[in-house]
Protein backbone atom coordinates (compact mmCIF):
# COMPACT_ATOMS: atom_id res chain seq x y z
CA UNK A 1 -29.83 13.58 -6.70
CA UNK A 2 -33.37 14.79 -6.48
CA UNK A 3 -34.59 12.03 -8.28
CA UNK A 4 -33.07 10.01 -5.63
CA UNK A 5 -34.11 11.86 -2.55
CA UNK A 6 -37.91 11.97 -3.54
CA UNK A 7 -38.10 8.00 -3.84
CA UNK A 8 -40.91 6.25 -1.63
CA UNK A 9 -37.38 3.97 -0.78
CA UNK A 10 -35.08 6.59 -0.17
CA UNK A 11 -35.04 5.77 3.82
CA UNK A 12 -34.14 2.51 3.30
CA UNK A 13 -31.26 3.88 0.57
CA UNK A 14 -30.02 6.05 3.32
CA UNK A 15 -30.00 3.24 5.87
CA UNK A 16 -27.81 1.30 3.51
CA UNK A 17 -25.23 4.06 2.91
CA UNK A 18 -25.00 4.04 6.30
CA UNK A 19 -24.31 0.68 6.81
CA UNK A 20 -21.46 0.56 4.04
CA UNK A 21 -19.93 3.06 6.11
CA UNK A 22 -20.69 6.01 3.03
CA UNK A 23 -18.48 4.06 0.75
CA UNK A 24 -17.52 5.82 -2.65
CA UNK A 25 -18.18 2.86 -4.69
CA UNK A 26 -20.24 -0.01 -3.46
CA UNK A 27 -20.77 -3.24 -5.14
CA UNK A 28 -24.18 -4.32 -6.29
CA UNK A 29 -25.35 -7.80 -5.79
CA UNK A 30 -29.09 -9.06 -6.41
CA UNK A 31 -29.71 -12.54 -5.05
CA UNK A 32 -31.20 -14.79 -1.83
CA UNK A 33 -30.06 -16.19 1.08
CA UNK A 34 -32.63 -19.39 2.48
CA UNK A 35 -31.61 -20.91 5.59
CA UNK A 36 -33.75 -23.90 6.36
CA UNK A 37 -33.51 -26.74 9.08
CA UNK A 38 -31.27 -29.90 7.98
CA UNK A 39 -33.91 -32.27 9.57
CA UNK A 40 -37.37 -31.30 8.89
CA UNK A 41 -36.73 -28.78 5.91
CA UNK A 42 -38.42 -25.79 7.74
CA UNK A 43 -37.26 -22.38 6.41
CA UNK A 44 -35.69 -20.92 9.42
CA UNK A 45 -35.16 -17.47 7.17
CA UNK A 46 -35.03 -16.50 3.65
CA UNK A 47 -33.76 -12.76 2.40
CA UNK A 48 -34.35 -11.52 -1.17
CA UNK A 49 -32.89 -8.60 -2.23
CA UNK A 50 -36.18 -7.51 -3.96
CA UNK A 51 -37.03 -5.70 -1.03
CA UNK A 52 -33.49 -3.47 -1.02
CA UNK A 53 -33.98 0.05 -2.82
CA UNK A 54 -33.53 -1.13 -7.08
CA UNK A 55 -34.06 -4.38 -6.23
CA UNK A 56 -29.88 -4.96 -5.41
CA UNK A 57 -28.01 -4.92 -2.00
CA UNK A 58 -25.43 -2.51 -2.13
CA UNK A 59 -21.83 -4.02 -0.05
CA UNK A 60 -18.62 -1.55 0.44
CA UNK A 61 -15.74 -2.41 -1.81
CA UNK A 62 -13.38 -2.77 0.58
CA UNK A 63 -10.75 -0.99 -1.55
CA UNK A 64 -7.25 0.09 0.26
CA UNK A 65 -6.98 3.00 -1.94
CA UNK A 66 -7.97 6.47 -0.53
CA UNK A 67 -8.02 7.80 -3.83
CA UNK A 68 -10.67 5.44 -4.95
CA UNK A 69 -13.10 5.32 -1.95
CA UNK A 70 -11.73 6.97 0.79
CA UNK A 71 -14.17 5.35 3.47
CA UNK A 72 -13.12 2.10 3.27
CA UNK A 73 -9.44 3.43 2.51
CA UNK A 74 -10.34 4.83 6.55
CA UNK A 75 -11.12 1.43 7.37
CA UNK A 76 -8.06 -0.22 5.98
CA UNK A 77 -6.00 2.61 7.35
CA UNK A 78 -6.93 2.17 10.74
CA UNK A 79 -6.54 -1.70 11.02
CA UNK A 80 -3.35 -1.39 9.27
CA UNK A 81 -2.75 1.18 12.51
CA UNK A 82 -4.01 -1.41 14.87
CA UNK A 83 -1.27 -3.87 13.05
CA UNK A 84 1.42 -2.05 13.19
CA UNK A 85 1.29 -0.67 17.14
CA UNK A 86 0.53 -4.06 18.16
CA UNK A 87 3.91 -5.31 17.00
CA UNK A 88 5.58 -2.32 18.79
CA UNK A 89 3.01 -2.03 22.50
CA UNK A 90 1.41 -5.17 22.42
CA UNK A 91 -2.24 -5.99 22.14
CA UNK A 92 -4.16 -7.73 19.35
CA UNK A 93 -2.52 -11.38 21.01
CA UNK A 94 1.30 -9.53 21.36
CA UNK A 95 2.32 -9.43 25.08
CA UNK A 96 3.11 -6.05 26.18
CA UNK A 97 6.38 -7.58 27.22
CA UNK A 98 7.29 -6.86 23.60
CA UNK A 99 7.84 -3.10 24.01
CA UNK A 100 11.45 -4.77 25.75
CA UNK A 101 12.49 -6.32 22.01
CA UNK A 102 15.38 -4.35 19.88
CA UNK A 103 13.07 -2.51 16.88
CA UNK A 104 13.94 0.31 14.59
CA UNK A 105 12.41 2.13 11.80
CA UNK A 106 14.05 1.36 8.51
CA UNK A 107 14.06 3.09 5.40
CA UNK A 108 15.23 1.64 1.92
CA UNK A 109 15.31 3.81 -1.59
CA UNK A 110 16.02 3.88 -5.01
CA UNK A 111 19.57 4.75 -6.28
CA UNK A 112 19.52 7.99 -8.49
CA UNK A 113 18.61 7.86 -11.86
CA UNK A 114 19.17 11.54 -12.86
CA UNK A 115 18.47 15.05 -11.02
CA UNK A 116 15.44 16.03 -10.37
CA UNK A 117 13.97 19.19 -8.76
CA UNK A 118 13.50 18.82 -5.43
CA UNK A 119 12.66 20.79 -1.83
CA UNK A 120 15.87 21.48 0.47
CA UNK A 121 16.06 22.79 3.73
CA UNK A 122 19.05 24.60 4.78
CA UNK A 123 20.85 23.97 8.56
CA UNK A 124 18.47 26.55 9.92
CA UNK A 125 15.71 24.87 8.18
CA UNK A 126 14.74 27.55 6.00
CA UNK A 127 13.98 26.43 2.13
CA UNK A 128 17.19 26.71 -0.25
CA UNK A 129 17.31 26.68 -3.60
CA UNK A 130 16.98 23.34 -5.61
CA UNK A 131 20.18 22.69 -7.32
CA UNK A 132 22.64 25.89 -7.38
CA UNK A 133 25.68 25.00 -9.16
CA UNK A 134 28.22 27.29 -8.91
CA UNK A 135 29.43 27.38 -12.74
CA UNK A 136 25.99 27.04 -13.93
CA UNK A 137 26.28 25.30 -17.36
CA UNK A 138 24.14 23.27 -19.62
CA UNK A 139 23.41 19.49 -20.00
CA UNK A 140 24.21 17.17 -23.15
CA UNK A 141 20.66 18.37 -24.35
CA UNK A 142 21.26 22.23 -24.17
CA UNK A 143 18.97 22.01 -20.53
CA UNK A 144 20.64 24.08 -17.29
CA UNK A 145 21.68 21.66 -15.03
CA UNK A 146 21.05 24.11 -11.73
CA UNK A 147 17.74 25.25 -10.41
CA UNK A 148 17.81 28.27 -8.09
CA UNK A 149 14.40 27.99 -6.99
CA UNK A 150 13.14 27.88 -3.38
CA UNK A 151 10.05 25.38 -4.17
CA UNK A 152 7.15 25.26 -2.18
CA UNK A 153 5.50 21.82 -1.23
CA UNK A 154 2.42 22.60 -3.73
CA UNK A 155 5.36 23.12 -6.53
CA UNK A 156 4.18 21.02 -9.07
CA UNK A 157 7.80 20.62 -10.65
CA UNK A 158 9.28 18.45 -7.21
CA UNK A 159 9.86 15.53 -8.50
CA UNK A 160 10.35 16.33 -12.16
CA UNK A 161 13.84 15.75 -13.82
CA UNK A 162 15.40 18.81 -14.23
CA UNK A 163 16.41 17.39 -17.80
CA UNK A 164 13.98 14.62 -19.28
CA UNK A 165 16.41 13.14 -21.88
CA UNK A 166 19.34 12.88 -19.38
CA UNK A 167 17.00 10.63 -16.78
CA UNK A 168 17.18 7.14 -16.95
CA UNK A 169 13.59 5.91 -17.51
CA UNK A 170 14.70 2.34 -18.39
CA UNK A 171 16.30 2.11 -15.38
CA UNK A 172 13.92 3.72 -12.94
CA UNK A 173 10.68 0.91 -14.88
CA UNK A 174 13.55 -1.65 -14.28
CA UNK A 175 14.34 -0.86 -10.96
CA UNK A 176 10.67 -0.26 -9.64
CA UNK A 177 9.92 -3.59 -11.24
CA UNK A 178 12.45 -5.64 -9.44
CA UNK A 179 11.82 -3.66 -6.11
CA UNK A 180 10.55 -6.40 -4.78
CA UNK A 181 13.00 -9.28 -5.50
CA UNK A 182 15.42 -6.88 -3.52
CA UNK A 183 13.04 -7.13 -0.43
CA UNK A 184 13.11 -10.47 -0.21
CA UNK A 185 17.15 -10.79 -0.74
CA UNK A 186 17.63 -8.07 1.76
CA UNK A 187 15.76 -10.25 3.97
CA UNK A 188 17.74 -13.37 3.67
CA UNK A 189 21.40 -11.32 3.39
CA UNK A 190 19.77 -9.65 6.65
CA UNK A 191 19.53 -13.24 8.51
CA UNK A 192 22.57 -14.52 7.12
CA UNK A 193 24.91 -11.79 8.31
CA UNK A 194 22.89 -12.22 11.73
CA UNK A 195 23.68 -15.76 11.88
CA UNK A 196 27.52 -15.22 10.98
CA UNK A 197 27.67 -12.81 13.95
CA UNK A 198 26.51 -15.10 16.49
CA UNK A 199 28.60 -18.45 14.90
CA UNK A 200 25.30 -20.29 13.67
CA UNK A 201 24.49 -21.44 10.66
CA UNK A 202 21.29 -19.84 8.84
CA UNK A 203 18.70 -22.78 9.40
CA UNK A 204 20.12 -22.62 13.02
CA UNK A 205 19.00 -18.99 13.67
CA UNK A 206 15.33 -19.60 13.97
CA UNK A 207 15.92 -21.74 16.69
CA UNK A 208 17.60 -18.73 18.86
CA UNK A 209 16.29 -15.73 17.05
CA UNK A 210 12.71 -14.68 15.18
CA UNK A 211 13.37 -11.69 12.75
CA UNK A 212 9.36 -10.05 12.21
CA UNK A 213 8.88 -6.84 10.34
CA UNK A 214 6.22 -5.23 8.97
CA UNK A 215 6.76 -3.02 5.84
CA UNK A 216 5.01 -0.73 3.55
CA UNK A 217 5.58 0.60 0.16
CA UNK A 218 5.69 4.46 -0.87
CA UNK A 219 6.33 6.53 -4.12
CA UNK A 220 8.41 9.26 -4.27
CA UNK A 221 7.36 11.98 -6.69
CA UNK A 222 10.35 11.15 -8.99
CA UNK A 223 8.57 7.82 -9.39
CA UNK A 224 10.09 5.62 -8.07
CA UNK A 225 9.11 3.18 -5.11
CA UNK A 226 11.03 3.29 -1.25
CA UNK A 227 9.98 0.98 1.40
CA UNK A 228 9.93 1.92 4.68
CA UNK A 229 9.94 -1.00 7.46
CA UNK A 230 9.65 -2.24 10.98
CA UNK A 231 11.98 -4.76 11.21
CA UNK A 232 12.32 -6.45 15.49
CA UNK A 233 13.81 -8.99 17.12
CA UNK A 234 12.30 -11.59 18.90
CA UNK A 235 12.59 -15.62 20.39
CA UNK A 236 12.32 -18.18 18.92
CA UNK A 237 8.57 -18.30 19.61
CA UNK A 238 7.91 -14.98 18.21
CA UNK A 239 6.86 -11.94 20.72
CA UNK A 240 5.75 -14.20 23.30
CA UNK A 241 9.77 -14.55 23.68
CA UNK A 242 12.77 -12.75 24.64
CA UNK A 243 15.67 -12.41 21.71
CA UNK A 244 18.95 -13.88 22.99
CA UNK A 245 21.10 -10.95 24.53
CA UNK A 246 23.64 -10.53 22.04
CA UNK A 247 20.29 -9.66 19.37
CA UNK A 248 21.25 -5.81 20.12
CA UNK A 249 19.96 -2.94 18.00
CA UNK A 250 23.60 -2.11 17.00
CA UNK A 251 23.66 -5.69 15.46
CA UNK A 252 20.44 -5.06 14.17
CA UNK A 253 21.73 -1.72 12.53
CA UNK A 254 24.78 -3.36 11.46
CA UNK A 255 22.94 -6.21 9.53
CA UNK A 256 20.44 -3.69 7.75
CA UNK A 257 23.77 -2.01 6.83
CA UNK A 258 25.42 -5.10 5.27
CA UNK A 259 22.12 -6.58 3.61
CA UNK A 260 21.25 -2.92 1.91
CA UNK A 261 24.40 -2.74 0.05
CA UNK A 262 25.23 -6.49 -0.69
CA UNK A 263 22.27 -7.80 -2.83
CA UNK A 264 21.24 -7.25 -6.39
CA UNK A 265 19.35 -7.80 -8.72
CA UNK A 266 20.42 -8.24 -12.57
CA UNK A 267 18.85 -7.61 -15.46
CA UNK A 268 20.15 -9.28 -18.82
CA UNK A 269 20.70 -7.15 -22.05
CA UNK A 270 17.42 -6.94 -24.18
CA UNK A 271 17.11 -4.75 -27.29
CA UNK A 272 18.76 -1.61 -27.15
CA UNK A 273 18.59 -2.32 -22.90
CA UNK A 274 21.99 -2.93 -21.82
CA UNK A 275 22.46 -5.77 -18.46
CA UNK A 276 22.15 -3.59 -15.52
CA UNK A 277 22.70 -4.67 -11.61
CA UNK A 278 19.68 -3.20 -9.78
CA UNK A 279 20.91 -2.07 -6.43
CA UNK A 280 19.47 0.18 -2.86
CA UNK A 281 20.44 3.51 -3.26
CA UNK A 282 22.75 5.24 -0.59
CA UNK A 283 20.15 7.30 0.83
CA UNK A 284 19.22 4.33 4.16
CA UNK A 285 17.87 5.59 6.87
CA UNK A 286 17.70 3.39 10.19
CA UNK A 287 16.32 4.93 13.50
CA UNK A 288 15.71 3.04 16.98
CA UNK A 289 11.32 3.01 17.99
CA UNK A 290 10.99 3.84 21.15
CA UNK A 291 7.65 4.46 23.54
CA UNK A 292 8.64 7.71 24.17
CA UNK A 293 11.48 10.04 22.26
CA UNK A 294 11.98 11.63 18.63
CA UNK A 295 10.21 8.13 16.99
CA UNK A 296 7.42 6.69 19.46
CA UNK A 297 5.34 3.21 18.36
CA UNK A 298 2.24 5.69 17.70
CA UNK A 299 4.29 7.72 15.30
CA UNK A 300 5.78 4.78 13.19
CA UNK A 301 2.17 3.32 12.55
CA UNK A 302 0.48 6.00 12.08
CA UNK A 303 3.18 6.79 9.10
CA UNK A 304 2.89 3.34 7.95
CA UNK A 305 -1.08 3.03 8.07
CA UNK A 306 -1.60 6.42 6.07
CA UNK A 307 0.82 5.18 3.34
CA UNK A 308 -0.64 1.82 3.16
CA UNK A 309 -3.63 3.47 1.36
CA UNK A 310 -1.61 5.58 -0.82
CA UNK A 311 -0.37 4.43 -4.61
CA UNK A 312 1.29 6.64 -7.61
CA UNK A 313 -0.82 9.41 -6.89
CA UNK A 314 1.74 11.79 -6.35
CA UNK A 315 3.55 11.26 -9.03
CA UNK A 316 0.43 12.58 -11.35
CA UNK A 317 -0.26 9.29 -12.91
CA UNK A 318 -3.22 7.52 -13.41
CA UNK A 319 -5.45 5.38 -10.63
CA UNK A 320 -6.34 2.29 -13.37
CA UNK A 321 -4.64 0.53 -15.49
CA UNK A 322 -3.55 1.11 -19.19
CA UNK A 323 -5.93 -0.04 -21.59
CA UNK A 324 -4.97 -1.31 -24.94
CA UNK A 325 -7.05 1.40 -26.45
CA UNK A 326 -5.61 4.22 -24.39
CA UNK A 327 -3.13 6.18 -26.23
CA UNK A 328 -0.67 7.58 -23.93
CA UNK A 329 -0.09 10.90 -25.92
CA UNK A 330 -4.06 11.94 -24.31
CA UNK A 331 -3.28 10.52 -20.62
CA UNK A 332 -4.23 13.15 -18.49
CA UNK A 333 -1.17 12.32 -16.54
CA UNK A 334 2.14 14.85 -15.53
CA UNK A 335 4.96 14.56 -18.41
CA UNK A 336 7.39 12.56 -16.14
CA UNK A 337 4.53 9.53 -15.38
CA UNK A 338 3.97 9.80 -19.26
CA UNK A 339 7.88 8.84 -20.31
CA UNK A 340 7.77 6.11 -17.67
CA UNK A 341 4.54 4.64 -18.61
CA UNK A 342 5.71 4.90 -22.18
CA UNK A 343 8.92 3.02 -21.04
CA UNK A 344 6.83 0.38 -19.65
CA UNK A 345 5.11 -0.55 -22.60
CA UNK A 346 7.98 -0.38 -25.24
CA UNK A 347 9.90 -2.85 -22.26
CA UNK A 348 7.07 -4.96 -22.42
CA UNK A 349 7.22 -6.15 -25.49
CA UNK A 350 10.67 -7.51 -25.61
CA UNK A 351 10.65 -11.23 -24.49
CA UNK A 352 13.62 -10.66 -22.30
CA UNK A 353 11.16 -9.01 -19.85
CA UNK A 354 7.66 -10.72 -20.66
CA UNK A 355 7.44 -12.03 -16.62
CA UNK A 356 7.33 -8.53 -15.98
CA UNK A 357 3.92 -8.04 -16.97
CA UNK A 358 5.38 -3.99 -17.42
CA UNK A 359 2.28 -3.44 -19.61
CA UNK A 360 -0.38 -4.66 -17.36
CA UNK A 361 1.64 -2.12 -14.36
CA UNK A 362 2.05 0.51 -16.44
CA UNK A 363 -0.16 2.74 -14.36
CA UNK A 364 2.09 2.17 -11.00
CA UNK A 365 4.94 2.85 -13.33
CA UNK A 366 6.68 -0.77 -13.41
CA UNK A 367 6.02 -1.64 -9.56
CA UNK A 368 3.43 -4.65 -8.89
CA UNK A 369 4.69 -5.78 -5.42
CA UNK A 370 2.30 -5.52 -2.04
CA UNK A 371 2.38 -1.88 -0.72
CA UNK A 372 1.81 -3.15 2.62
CA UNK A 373 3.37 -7.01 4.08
CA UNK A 374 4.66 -8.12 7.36
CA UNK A 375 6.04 -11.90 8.71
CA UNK A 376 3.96 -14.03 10.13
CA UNK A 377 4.82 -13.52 13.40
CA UNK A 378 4.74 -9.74 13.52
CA UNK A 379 1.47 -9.50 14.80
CA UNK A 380 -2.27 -10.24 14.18
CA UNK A 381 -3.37 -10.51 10.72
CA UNK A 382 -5.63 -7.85 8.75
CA UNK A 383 -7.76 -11.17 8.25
CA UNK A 384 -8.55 -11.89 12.28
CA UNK A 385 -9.22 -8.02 12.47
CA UNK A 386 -12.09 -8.08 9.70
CA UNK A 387 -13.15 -11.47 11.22
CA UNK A 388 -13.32 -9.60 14.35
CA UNK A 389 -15.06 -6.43 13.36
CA UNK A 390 -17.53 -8.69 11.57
CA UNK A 391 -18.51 -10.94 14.22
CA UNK A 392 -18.81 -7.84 16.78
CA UNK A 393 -21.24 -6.09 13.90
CA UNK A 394 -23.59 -9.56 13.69
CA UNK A 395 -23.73 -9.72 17.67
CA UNK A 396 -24.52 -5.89 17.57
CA UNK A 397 -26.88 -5.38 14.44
CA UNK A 398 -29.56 -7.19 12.75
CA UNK A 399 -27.59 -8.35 9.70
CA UNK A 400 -30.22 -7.71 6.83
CA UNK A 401 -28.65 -10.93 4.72
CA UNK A 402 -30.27 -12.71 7.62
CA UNK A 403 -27.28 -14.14 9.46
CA UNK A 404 -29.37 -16.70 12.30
CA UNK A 405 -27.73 -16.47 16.02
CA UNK A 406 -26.17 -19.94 15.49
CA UNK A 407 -23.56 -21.45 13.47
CA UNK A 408 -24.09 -21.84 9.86
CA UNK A 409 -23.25 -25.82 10.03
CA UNK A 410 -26.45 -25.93 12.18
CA UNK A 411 -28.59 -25.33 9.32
CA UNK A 412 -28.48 -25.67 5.52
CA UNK A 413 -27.54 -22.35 3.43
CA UNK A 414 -29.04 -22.07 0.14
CA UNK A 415 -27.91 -18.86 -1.14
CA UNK A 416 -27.68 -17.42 -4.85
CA UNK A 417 -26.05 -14.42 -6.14
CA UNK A 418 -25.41 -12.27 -9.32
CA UNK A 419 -23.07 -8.90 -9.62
CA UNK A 420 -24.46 -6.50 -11.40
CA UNK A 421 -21.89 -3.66 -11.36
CA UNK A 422 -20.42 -1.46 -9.12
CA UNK A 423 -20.71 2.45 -7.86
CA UNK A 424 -23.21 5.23 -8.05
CA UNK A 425 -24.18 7.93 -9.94
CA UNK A 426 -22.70 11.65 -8.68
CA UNK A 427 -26.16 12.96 -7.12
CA UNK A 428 -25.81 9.46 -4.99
CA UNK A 429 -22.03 10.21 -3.97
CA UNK A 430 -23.60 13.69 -2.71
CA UNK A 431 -26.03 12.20 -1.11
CA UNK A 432 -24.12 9.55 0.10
CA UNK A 433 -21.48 11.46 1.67
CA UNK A 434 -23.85 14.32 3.37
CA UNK A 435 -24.99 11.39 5.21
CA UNK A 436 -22.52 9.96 5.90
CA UNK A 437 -19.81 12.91 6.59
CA UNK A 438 -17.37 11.11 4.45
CA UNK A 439 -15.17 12.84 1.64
CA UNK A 440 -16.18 11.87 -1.35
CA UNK A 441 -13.51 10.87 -3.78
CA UNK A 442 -11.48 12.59 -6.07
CA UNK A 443 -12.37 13.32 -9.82
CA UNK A 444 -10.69 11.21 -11.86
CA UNK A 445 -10.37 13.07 -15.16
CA UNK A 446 -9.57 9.65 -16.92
CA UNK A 447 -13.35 9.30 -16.79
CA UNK A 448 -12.54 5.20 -15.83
């Protein structure tokens, strides 16, 4: 850090950690840009990056994950915000007029896959005890299969089976695996039973009815995956249009009702694996959004946006993947994440479950969906928001890649570039984040 800070080009260092808004992990490039003029072969502008600090430009990584950079984690948090209250106020290219349009808040799980210690509150709302059973008594295994404890929300045993060899790991990689393929049934078993109600067939809705929804992903400590979505009607047009008057948020509810507990998934016998039908659990969860009330627009996306930066974190397992030289015996991961990642790899090696690719999401414990998706219609894209924050940043600041103020098909763009690795040394994440006032990110005792 000192060795840093006494540089002859530490002001110019310090100017670029401010520009990659103090991110955790930039990515260095070394290169040149040449613009030069089509017609006469001027050089309108040419940047090197042999005058940046080392000789490299440093860029921000753009990661979605808090616990890898949490600056640009910010970033993505914030337009995922931006997305998600759009679709619910307007703004962003939504009419306000969508704030009229049926939307709830719905919440899908996992079915159970064995008891595991968890936090209760009582009627009063006062912490109970786990799981009292009244008899007591022990499991197959010799475990008790009641916990009298009043946890508190630091307890690092939430989320732990209260008896390993009774839970179902096989289950809970298989279920977290195919989390996804139920998504997109529940969406078409959610327009079907939408289209029965109003007498139309299913490639007749769209002409009446627009379902949009915007979901993300989030991991319970047990492990395993729940989504949590915004799920609206609109026209036919998307928000610009009115839904048809019989599109009610009792039909709404009804249909997320139906769709939750008709689809599955199956799973054919591999091994020692019997078939198994992957199904929602009974734990669903569907509340109206309102502007004002118990569930307001700003509430909803602001849950949504912080969880769209979030992975398996709290479920203690690693933030990278498995390597082929890792043995998981020394991952410095909680017991539960190490019997699931375990599972996944012994899965993936049978054949039966190759397109799986369990191995190479071993880390996010089977699951290797999108944590955060929405229709195309919802609102505006994450895409047209970064398009947008970049084009207000190159009418604002003096790009130092040496954008011109004109179109790049004006000129011709010569431009070379070379990575040459990525993130800084801990004196430079000190530095970079007293500069900055952003948190710098958590240890990762992997040491990836």
């Amino acid at each position: 850090m000192a060795a840093r800070y006494n540089r002859a080009d530490f002001r110019a260092w310090a100017r670029r950690a401010h520009t990659t808004g103090g991110c955790a992990q930039p990515v260095h490039l070394r290169g040149r840009i040449t613009h030069l003029d089509p017609a006469t072969g001027e050089i309108l502008h040419h940047y090197s990056t042999a005058q940046e600090p080392g000789g490299a430009l440093r860029v921000a990584c753009k990661t979605r994950r808090a616990s890898r950079c949490p600056a640009c984690a910010e970033t993505y948090r914030a337009d995922t915000y931006q997305l998600i209250r759009a679709g619910l106020v307007g703004g962003k290219g939504v009419p306000e007029t969508v704030t009229a349009h049926p939307a709830a808040f719905v919440t899908l799980t996992a079915p159970s896959f064995g008891p595991v210690h968890t936090r209760r509150t009582g009627n009063s709302g006062a912490i109970v005890a786990c799981r009292p059973r009244r008899g007591g008594g022990t499991c197959p295994h010799g475990r008790p299969v009641s916990c009298t404890v009043r946890h508190s929300a630091a307890d690092t045993r939430l989320g732990q089976p209260i008896c390993p060899d009774c839970f179902d790991y096989t289950g809970a990689v298989l279920w977290n695996a195919h989390a996804p393929e139920l998504w997109r049934r529940f969406t078409l078993a959610f327009r079907r039973h939408l289209a029965r109600s109003a007498g139309l067939r299913v490639a007749d809705l769209r002409e009446v009815l627009t379902v949009s929804f915007a979901k993300v992903a989030e991991y319970q400590r047990r492990g395993l995956v729940h989504f949590h979505a915004v799920i609206r009607f609109d026209g036919p047009g998307g928000p610009t249009a009115s839904p048809p008057s019989w599109a009610t948020l009792d039909l709404l509810n009804a249909a997320v009702d139906h769709a939750a507990g008709a689809v599955t998934v199956s799973t054919p016998a591999a091994g020692d694996v019997p078939a198994k039908d992957h199904v929602w659990g009974s734990q669903i969860d569907i509340r109206p959004i309102t502007t004002t009330g118990d569930l307001t627009d700003t509430a909803v996306a602001g849950y949504i946006a912080k969880y769209a930066t979030k992975a398996a974190e709290c479920v203690g397992t690693l933030d990278r993947r498995i390597r082929p030289t890792d043995d998981p015996a020394d991952l410095p991961v909680s017991g539960h994440a190490r019997r699931l990642i375990t599972e996944c790899l012994r899965l993936s090696a049978l054949d039966e479950y190759a397109g799986l690719r369990l191995a190479e999401w071993a880390h996010m414990l089977g699951f290797r969906g999108h944590f955060s998706t929405k229709s195309r219609r919802y609102s505006v894209t994450l895409g047209r928001l970064r398009a947008d924050r970049i084009e207000h940043n190159r009418r604002e600041h003096d790009i130092s890649t040496g954008r011109l103020p004109f179109d790049d098909d004006q000129v011709l763009v010569i431009a070379h570039w070379r990575y040459l690795g990525q993130g800084m040394t801990p004196g430079e994440a000190l530095l970079t984040a007293a500069l900055t006032g952003k948190p710098l990110p958590p240890i990762d005792p992997s040491g990836s």
